[in-house]
PDB file of N, CA and C in Angstrom:
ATOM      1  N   UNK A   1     -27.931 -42.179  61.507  1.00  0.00           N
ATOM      2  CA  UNK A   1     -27.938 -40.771  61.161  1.00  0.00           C
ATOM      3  C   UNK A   1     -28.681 -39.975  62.231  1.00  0.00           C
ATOM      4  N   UNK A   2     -27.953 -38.729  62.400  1.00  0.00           N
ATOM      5  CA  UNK A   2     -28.859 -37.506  63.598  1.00  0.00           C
ATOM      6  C   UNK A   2     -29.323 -36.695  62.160  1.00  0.00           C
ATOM      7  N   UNK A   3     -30.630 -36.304  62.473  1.00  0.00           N
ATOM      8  CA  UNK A   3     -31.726 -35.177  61.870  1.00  0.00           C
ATOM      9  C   UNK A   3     -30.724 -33.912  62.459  1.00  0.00           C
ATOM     10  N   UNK A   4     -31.067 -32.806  61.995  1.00  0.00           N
ATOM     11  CA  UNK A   4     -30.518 -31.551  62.680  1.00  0.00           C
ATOM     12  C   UNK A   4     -31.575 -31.112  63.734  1.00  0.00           C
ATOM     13  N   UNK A   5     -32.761 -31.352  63.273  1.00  0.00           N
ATOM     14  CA  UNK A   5     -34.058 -31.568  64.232  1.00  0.00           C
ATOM     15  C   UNK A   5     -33.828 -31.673  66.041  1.00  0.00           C
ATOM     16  N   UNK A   6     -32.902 -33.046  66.165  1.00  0.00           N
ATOM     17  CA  UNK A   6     -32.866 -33.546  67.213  1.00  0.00           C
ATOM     18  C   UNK A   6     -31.732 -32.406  68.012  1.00  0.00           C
ATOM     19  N   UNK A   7     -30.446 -31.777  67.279  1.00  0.00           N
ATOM     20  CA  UNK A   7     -29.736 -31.553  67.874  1.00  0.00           C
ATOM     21  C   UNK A   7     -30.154 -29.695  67.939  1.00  0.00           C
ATOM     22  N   UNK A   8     -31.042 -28.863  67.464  1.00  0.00           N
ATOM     23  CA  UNK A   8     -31.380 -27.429  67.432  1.00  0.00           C
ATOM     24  C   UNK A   8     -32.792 -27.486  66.731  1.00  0.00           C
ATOM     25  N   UNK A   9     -33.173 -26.045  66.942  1.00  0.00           N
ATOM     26  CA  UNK A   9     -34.461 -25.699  66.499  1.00  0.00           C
ATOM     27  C   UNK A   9     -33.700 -24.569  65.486  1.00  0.00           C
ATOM     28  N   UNK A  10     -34.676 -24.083  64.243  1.00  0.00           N
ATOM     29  CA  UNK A  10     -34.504 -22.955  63.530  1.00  0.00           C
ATOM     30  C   UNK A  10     -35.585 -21.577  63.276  1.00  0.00           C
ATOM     31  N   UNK A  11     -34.816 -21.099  62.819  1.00  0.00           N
ATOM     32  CA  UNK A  11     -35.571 -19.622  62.512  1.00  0.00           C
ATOM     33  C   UNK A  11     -35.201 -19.282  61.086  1.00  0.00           C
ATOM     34  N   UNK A  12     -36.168 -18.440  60.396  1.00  0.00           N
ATOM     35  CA  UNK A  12     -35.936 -18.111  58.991  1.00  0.00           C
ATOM     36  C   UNK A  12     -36.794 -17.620  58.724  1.00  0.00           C
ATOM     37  N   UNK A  13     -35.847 -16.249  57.211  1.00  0.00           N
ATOM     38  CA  UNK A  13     -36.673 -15.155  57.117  1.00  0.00           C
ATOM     39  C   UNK A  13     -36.270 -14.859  55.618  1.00  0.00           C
ATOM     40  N   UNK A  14     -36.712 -14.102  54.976  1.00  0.00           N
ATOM     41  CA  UNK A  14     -36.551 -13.794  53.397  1.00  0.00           C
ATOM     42  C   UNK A  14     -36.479 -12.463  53.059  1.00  0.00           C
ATOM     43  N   UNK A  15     -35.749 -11.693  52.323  1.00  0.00           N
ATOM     44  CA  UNK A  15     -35.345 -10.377  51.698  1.00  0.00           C
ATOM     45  C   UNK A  15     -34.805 -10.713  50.433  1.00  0.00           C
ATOM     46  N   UNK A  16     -35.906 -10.146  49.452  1.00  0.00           N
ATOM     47  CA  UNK A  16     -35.803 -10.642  48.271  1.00  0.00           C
ATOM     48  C   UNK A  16     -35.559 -11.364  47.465  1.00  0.00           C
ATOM     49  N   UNK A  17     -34.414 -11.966  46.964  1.00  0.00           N
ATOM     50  CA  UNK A  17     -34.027 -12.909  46.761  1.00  0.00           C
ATOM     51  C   UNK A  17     -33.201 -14.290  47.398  1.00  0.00           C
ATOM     52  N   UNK A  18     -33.069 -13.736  48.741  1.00  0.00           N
ATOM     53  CA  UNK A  18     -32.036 -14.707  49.887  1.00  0.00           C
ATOM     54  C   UNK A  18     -33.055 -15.089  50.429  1.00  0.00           C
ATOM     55  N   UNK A  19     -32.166 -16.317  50.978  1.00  0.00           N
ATOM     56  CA  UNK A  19     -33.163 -16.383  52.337  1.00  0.00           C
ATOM     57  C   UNK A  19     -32.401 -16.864  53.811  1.00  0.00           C
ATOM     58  N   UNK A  20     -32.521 -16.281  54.530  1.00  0.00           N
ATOM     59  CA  UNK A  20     -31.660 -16.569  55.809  1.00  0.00           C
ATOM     60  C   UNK A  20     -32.358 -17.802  57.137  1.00  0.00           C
ATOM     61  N   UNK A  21     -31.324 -18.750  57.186  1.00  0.00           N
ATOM     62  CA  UNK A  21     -31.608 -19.787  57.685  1.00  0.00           C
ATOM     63  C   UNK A  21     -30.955 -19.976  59.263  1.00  0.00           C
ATOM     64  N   UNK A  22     -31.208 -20.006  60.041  1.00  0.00           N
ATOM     65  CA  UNK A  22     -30.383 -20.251  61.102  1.00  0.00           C
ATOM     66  C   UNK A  22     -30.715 -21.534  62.136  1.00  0.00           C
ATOM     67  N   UNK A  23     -29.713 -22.222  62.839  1.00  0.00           N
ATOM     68  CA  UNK A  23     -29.828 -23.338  63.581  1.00  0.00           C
ATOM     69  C   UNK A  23     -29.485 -23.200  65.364  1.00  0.00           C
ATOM     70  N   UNK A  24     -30.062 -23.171  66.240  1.00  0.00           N
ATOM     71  CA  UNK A  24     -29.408 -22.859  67.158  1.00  0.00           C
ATOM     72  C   UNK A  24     -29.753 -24.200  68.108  1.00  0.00           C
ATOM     73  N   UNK A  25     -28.483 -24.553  68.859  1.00  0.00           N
ATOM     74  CA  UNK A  25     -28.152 -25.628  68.861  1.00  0.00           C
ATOM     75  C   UNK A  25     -28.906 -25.551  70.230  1.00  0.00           C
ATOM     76  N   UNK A  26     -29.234 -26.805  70.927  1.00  0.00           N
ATOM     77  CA  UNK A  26     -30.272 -26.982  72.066  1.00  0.00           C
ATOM     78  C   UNK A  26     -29.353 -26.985  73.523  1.00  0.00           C
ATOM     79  N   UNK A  27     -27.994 -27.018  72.952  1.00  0.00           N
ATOM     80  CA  UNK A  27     -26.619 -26.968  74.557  1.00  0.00           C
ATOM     81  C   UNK A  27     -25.642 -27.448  73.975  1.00  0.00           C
ATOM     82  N   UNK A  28     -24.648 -27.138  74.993  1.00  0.00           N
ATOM     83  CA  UNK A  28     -23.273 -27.188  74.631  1.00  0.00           C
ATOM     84  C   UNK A  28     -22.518 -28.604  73.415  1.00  0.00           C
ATOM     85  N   UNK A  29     -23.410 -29.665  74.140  1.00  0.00           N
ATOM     86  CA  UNK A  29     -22.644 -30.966  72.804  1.00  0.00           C
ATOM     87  C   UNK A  29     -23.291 -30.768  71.567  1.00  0.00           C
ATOM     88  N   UNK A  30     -24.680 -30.433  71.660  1.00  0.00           N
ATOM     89  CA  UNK A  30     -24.827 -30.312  69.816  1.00  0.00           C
ATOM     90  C   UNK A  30     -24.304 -29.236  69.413  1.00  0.00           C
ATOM     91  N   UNK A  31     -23.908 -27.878  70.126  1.00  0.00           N
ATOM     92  CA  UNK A  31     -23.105 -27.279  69.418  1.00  0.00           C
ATOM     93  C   UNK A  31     -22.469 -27.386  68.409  1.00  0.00           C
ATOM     94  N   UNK A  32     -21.469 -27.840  69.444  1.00  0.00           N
ATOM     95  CA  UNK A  32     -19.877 -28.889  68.723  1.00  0.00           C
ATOM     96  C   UNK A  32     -20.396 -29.894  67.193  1.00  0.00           C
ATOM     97  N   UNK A  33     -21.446 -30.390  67.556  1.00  0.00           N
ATOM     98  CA  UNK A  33     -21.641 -31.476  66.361  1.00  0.00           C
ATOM     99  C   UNK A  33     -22.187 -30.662  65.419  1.00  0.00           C
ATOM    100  N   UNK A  34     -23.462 -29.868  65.980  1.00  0.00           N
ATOM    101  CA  UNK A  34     -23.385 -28.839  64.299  1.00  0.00           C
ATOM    102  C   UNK A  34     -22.394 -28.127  63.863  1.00  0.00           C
ATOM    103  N   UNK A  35     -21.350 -27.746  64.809  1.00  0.00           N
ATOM    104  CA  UNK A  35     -20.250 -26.670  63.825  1.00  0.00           C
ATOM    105  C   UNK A  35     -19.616 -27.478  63.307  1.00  0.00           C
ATOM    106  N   UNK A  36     -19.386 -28.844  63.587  1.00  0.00           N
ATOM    107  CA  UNK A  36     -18.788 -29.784  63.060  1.00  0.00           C
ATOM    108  C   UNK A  36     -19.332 -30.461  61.709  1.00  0.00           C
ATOM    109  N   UNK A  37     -20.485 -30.691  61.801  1.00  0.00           N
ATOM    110  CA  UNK A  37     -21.088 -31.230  60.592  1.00  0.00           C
ATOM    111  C   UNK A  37     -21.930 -30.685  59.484  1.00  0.00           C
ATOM    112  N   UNK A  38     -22.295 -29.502  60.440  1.00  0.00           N
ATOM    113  CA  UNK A  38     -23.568 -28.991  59.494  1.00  0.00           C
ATOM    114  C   UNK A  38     -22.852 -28.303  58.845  1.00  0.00           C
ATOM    115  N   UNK A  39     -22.535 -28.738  57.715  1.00  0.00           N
ATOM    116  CA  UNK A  39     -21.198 -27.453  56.458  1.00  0.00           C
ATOM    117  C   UNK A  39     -22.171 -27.194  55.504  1.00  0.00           C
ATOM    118  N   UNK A  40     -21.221 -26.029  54.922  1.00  0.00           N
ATOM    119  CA  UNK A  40     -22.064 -25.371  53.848  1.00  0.00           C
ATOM    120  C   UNK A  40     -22.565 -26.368  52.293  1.00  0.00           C
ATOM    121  N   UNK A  41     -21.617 -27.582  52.434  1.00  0.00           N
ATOM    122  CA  UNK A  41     -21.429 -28.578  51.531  1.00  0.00           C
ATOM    123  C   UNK A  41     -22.848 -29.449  51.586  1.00  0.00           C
ATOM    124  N   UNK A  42     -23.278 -29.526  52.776  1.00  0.00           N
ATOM    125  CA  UNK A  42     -24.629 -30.762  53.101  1.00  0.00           C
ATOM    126  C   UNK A  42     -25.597 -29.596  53.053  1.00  0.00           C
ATOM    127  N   UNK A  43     -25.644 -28.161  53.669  1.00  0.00           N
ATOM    128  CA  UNK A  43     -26.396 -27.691  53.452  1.00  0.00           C
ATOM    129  C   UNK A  43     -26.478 -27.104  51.829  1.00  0.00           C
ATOM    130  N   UNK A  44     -26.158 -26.894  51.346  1.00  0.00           N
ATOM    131  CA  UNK A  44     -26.057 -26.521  49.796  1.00  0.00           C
ATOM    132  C   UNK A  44     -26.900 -28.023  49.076  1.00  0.00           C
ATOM    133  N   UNK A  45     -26.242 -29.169  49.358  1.00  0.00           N
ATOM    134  CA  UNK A  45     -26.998 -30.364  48.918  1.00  0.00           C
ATOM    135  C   UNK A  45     -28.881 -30.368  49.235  1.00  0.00           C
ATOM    136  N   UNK A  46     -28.675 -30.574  50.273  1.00  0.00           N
ATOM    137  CA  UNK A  46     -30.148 -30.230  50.766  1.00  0.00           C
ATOM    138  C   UNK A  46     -31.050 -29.195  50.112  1.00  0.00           C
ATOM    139  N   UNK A  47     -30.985 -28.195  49.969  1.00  0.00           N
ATOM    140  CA  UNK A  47     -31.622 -27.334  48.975  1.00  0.00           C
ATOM    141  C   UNK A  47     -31.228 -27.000  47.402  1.00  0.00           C
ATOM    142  N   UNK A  48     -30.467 -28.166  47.141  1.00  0.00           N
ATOM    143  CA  UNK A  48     -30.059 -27.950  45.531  1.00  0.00           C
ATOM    144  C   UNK A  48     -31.445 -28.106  44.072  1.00  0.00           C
ATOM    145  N   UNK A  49     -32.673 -28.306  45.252  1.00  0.00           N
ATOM    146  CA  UNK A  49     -33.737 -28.473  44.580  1.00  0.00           C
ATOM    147  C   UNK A  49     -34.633 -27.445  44.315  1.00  0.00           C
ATOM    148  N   UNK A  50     -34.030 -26.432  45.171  1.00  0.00           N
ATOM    149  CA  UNK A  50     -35.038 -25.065  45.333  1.00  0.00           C
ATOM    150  C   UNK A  50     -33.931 -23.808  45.018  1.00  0.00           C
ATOM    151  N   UNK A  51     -32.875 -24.016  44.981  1.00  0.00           N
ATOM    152  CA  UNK A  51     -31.814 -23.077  45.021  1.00  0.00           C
ATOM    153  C   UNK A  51     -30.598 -22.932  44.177  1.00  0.00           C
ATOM    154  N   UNK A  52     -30.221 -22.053  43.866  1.00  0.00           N
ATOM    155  CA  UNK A  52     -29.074 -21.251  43.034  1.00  0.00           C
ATOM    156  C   UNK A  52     -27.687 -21.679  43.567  1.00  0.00           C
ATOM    157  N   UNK A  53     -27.728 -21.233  45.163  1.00  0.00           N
ATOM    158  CA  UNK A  53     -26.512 -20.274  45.769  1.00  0.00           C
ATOM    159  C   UNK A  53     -26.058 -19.686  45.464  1.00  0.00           C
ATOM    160  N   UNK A  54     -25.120 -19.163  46.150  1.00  0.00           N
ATOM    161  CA  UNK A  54     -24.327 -19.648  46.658  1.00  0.00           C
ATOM    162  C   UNK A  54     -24.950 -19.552  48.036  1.00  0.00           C
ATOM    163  N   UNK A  55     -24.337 -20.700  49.142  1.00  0.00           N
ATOM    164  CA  UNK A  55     -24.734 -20.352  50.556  1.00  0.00           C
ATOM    165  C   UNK A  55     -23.071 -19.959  51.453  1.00  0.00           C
ATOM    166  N   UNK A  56     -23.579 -19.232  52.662  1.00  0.00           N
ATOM    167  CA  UNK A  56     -22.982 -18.639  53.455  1.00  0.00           C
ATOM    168  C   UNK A  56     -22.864 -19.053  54.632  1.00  0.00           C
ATOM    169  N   UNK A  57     -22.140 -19.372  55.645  1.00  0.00           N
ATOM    170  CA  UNK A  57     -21.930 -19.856  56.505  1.00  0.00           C
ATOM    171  C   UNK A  57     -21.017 -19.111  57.893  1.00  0.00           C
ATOM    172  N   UNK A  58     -22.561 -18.739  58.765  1.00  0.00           N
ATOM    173  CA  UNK A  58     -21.878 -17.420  60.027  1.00  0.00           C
ATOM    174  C   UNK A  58     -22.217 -18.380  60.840  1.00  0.00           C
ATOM    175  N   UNK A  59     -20.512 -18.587  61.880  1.00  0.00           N
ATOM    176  CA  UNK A  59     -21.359 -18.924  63.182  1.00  0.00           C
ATOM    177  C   UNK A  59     -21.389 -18.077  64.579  1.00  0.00           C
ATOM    178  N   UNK A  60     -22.306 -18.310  65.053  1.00  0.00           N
ATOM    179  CA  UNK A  60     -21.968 -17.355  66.365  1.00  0.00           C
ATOM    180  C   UNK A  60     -22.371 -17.862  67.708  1.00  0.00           C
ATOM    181  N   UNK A  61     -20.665 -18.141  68.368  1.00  0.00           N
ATOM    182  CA  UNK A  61     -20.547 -19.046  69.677  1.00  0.00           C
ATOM    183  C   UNK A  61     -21.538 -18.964  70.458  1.00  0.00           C
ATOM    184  N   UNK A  62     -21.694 -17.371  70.776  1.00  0.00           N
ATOM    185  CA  UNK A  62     -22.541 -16.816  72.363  1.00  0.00           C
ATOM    186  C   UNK A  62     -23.276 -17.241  72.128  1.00  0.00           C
ATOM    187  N   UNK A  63     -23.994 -17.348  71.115  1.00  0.00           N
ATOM    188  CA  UNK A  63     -26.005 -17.598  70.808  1.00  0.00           C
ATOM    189  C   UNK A  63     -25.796 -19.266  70.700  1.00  0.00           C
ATOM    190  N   UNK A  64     -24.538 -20.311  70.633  1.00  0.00           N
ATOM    191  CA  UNK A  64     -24.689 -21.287  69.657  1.00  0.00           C
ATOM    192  C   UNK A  64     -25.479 -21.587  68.593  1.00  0.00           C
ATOM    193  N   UNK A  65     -25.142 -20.655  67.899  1.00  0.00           N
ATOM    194  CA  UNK A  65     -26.071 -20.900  66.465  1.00  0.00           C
ATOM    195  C   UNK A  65     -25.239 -20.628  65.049  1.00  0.00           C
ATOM    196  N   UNK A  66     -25.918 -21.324  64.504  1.00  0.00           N
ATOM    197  CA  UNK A  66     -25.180 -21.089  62.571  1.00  0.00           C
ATOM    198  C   UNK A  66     -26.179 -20.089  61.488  1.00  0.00           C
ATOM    199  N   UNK A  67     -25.426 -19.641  61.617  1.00  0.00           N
ATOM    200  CA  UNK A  67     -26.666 -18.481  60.437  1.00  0.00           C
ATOM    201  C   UNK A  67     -26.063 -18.532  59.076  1.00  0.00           C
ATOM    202  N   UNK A  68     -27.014 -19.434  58.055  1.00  0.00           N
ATOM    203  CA  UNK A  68     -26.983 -19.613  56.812  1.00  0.00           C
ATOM    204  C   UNK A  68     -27.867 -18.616  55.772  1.00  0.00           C
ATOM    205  N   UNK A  69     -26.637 -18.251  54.806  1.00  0.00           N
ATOM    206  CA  UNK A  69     -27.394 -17.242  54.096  1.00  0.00           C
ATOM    207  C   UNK A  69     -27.125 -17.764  52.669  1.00  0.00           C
ATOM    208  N   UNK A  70     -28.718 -17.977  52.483  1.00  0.00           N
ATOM    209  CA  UNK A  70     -28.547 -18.847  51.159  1.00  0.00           C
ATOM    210  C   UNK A  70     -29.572 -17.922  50.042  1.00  0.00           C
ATOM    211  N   UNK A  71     -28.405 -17.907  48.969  1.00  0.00           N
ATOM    212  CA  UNK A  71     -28.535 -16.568  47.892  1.00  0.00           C
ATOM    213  C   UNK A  71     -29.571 -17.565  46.149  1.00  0.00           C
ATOM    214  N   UNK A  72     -30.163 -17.033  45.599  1.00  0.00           N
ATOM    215  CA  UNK A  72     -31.094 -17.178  44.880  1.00  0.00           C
ATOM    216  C   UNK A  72     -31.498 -18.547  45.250  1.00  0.00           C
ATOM    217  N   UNK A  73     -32.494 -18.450  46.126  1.00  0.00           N
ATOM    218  CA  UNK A  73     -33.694 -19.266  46.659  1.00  0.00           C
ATOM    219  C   UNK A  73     -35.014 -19.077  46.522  1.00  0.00           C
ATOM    220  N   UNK A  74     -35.413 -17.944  46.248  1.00  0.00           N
ATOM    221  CA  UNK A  74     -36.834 -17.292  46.484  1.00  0.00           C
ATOM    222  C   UNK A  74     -37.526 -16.943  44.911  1.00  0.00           C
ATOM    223  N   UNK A  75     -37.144 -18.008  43.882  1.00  0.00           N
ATOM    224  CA  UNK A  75     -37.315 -17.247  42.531  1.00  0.00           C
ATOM    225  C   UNK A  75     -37.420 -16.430  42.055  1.00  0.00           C
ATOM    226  N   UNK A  76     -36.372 -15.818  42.341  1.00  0.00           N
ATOM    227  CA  UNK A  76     -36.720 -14.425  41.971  1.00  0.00           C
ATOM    228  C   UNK A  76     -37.160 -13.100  43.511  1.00  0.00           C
ATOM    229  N   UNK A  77     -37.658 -13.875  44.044  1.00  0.00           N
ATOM    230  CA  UNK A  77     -38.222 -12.885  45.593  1.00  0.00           C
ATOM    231  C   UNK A  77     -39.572 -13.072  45.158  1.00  0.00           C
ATOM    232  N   UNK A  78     -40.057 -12.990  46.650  1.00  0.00           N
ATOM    233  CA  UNK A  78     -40.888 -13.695  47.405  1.00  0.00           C
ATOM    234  C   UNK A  78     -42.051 -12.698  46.493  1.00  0.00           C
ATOM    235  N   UNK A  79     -42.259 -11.687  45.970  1.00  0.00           N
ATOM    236  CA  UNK A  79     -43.242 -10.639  45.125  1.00  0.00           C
ATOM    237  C   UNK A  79     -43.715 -11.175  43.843  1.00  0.00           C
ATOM    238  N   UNK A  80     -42.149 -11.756  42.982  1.00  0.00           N
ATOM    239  CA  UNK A  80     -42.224 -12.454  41.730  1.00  0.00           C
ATOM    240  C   UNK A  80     -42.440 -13.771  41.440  1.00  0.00           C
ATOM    241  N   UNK A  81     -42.168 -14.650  42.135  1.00  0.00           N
ATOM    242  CA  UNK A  81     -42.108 -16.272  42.239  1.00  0.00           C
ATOM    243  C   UNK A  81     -43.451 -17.111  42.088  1.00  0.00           C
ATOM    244  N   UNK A  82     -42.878 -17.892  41.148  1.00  0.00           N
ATOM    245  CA  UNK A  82     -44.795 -18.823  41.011  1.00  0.00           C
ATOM    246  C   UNK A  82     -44.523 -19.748  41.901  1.00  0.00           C
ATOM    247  N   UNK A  83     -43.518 -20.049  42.620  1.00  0.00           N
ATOM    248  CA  UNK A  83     -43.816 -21.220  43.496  1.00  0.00           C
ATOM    249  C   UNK A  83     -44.878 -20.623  44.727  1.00  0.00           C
ATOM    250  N   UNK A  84     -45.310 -21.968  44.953  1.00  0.00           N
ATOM    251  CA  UNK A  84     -46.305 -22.149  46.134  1.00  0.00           C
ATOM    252  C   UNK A  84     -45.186 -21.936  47.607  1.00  0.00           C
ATOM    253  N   UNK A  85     -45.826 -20.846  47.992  1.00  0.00           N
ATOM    254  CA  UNK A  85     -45.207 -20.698  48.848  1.00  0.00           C
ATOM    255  C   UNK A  85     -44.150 -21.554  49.679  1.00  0.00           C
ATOM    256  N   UNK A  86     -42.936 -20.632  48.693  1.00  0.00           N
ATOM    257  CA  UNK A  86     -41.257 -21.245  48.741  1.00  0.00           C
ATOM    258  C   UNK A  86     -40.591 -20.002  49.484  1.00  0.00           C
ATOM    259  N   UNK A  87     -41.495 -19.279  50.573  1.00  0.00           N
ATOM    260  CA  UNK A  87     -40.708 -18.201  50.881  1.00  0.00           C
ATOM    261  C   UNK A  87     -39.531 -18.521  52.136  1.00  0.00           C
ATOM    262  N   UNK A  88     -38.685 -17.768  52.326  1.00  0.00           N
ATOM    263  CA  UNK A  88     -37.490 -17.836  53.256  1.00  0.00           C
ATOM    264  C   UNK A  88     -38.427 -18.730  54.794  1.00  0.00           C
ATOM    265  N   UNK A  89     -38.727 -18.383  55.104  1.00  0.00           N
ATOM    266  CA  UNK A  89     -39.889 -18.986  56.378  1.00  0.00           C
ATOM    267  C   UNK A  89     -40.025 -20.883  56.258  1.00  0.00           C
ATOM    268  N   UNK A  90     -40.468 -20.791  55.165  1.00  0.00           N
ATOM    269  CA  UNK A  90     -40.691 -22.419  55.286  1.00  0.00           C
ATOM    270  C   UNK A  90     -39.661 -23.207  54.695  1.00  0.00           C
ATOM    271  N   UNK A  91     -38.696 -22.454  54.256  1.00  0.00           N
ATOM    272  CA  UNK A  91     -36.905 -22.977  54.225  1.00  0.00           C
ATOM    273  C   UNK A  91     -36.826 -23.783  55.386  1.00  0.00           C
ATOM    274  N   UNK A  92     -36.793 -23.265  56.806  1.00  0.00           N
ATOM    275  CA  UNK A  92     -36.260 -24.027  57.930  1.00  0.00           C
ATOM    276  C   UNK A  92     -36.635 -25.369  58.223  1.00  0.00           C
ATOM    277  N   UNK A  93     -37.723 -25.885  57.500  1.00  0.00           N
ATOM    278  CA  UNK A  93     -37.856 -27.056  57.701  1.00  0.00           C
ATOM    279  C   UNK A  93     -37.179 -28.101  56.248  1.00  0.00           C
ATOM    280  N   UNK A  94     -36.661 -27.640  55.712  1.00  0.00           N
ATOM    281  CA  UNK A  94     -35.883 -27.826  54.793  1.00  0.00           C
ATOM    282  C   UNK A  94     -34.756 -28.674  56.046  1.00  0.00           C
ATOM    283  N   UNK A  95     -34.053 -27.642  56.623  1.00  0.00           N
ATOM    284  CA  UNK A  95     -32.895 -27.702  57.474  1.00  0.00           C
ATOM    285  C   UNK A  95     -32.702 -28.694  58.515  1.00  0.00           C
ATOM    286  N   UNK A  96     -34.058 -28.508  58.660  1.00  0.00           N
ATOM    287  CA  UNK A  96     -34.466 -29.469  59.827  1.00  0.00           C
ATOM    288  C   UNK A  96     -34.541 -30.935  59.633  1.00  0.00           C
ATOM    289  N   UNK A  97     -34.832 -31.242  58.274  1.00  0.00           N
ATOM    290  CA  UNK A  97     -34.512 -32.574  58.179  1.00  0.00           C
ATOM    291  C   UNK A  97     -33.453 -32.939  57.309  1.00  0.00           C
ATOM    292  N   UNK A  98     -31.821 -32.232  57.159  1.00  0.00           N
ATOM    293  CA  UNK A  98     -30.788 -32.626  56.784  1.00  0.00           C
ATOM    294  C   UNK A  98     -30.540 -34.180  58.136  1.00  0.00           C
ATOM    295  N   UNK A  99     -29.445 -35.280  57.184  1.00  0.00           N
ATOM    296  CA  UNK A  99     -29.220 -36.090  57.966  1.00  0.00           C
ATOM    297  C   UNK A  99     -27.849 -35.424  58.173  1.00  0.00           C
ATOM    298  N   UNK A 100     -27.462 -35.728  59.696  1.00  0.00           N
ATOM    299  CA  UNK A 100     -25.772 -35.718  60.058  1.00  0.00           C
ATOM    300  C   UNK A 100     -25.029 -37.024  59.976  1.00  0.00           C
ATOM    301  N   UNK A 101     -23.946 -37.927  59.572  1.00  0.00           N
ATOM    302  CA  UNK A 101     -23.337 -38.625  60.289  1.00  0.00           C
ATOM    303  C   UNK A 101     -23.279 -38.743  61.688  1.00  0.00           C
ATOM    304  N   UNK A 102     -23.262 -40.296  62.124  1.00  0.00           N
ATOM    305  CA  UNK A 102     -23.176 -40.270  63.597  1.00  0.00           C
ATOM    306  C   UNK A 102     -21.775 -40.224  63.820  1.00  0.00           C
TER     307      UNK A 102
END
Protein backbone atom coordinates (compact mmCIF):
# COMPACT_ATOMS: atom_id res chain seq x y z
CA UNK A 1 0.00 0.00 0.00
CA UNK A 2 1.10 3.94 -0.84
CA UNK A 3 -0.02 6.43 2.18
CA UNK A 4 -1.28 9.60 0.28
CA UNK A 5 1.48 11.09 2.54
CA UNK A 6 4.19 9.77 0.28
CA UNK A 7 2.64 10.83 -2.99
CA UNK A 8 1.35 14.96 -1.88
CA UNK A 9 1.21 17.20 1.00
CA UNK A 10 -2.28 18.87 2.18
CA UNK A 11 -3.97 21.94 3.18
CA UNK A 12 -7.29 22.44 5.06
CA UNK A 13 -9.67 24.82 6.25
CA UNK A 14 -13.30 24.98 7.84
CA UNK A 15 -16.54 27.25 7.22
CA UNK A 16 -19.05 26.18 9.36
CA UNK A 17 -20.14 23.15 8.89
CA UNK A 18 -17.72 21.80 5.84
CA UNK A 19 -14.58 21.30 5.80
CA UNK A 20 -12.30 21.66 2.79
CA UNK A 21 -9.52 19.24 2.22
CA UNK A 22 -7.06 19.42 -0.48
CA UNK A 23 -4.05 17.14 -1.80
CA UNK A 24 -1.49 18.46 -4.01
CA UNK A 25 0.46 16.04 -5.59
CA UNK A 26 4.51 16.34 -5.21
CA UNK A 27 5.00 15.96 -9.58
CA UNK A 28 3.74 14.78 -12.46
CA UNK A 29 3.46 10.63 -11.60
CA UNK A 30 1.68 11.04 -8.32
CA UNK A 31 -0.56 13.18 -9.98
CA UNK A 32 -1.85 10.54 -12.19
CA UNK A 33 -2.03 8.05 -9.17
CA UNK A 34 -4.02 10.39 -6.98
CA UNK A 35 -6.57 11.30 -9.71
CA UNK A 36 -6.59 7.80 -10.18
CA UNK A 37 -7.08 6.48 -6.79
CA UNK A 38 -7.82 8.95 -4.40
CA UNK A 39 -11.90 8.79 -5.11
CA UNK A 40 -14.49 10.21 -3.32
CA UNK A 41 -15.39 6.44 -2.30
CA UNK A 42 -11.91 5.85 -0.07
CA UNK A 43 -12.08 9.28 0.88
CA UNK A 44 -15.67 9.21 2.27
CA UNK A 45 -14.49 5.75 4.00
CA UNK A 46 -11.71 7.34 5.76
CA UNK A 47 -13.69 9.91 7.55
CA UNK A 48 -16.92 7.91 8.01
CA UNK A 49 -15.95 8.27 11.70
CA UNK A 50 -16.12 11.98 12.01
CA UNK A 51 -18.51 12.73 9.15
CA UNK A 52 -22.01 13.01 7.57
CA UNK A 53 -21.23 13.91 3.88
CA UNK A 54 -21.66 14.07 1.49
CA UNK A 55 -18.03 14.65 -0.03
CA UNK A 56 -17.06 16.51 -3.20
CA UNK A 57 -14.53 15.94 -5.47
CA UNK A 58 -12.62 19.14 -7.59
CA UNK A 59 -9.67 18.51 -9.42
CA UNK A 60 -7.42 21.02 -10.69
CA UNK A 61 -4.65 19.98 -13.35
CA UNK A 62 -2.48 23.37 -13.27
CA UNK A 63 -1.99 23.26 -9.42
CA UNK A 64 -2.04 19.18 -9.51
CA UNK A 65 -4.23 19.04 -6.78
CA UNK A 66 -7.71 17.51 -5.56
CA UNK A 67 -9.86 19.73 -3.56
CA UNK A 68 -12.25 17.77 -1.33
CA UNK A 69 -15.23 19.28 0.08
CA UNK A 70 -16.52 17.34 2.74
CA UNK A 71 -20.09 18.49 4.08
CA UNK A 72 -21.24 17.85 7.86
CA UNK A 73 -17.88 17.23 9.46
CA UNK A 74 -17.47 19.92 11.98
CA UNK A 75 -20.52 18.99 14.37
CA UNK A 76 -22.34 21.23 13.78
CA UNK A 77 -19.34 24.10 13.06
CA UNK A 78 -16.42 24.68 14.54
CA UNK A 79 -18.50 27.52 17.31
CA UNK A 80 -20.99 24.61 18.37
CA UNK A 81 -19.13 21.24 18.50
CA UNK A 82 -18.01 19.37 21.74
CA UNK A 83 -15.45 17.59 19.96
CA UNK A 84 -11.88 18.24 20.89
CA UNK A 85 -10.68 20.00 18.40
CA UNK A 86 -12.22 18.28 15.14
CA UNK A 87 -11.89 21.50 13.22
CA UNK A 88 -11.44 21.53 9.23
CA UNK A 89 -7.43 22.09 9.86
CA UNK A 90 -6.64 18.89 11.53
CA UNK A 91 -8.88 16.95 8.89
CA UNK A 92 -5.71 16.84 6.62
CA UNK A 93 -4.04 14.50 8.49
CA UNK A 94 -6.94 12.38 8.35
CA UNK A 95 -6.05 12.36 4.43
CA UNK A 96 -2.78 11.88 4.82
CA UNK A 97 -2.89 8.60 6.08
CA UNK A 98 -5.58 7.04 3.60
CA UNK A 99 -3.91 3.75 2.10
CA UNK A 100 -3.79 3.64 -1.94
CA UNK A 101 -3.49 0.33 -3.78
CA UNK A 102 -0.20 -0.28 -5.36
Amino acid sequence: MTKVYELGHSRAGDKGNTSNVSVIAYDAAAWERLRRDLTVERVMQAYQHLVGGPVTRYELPKLRALNFVIENALGGGVTISLAMDAHGKTLSYVMQDIDLPK
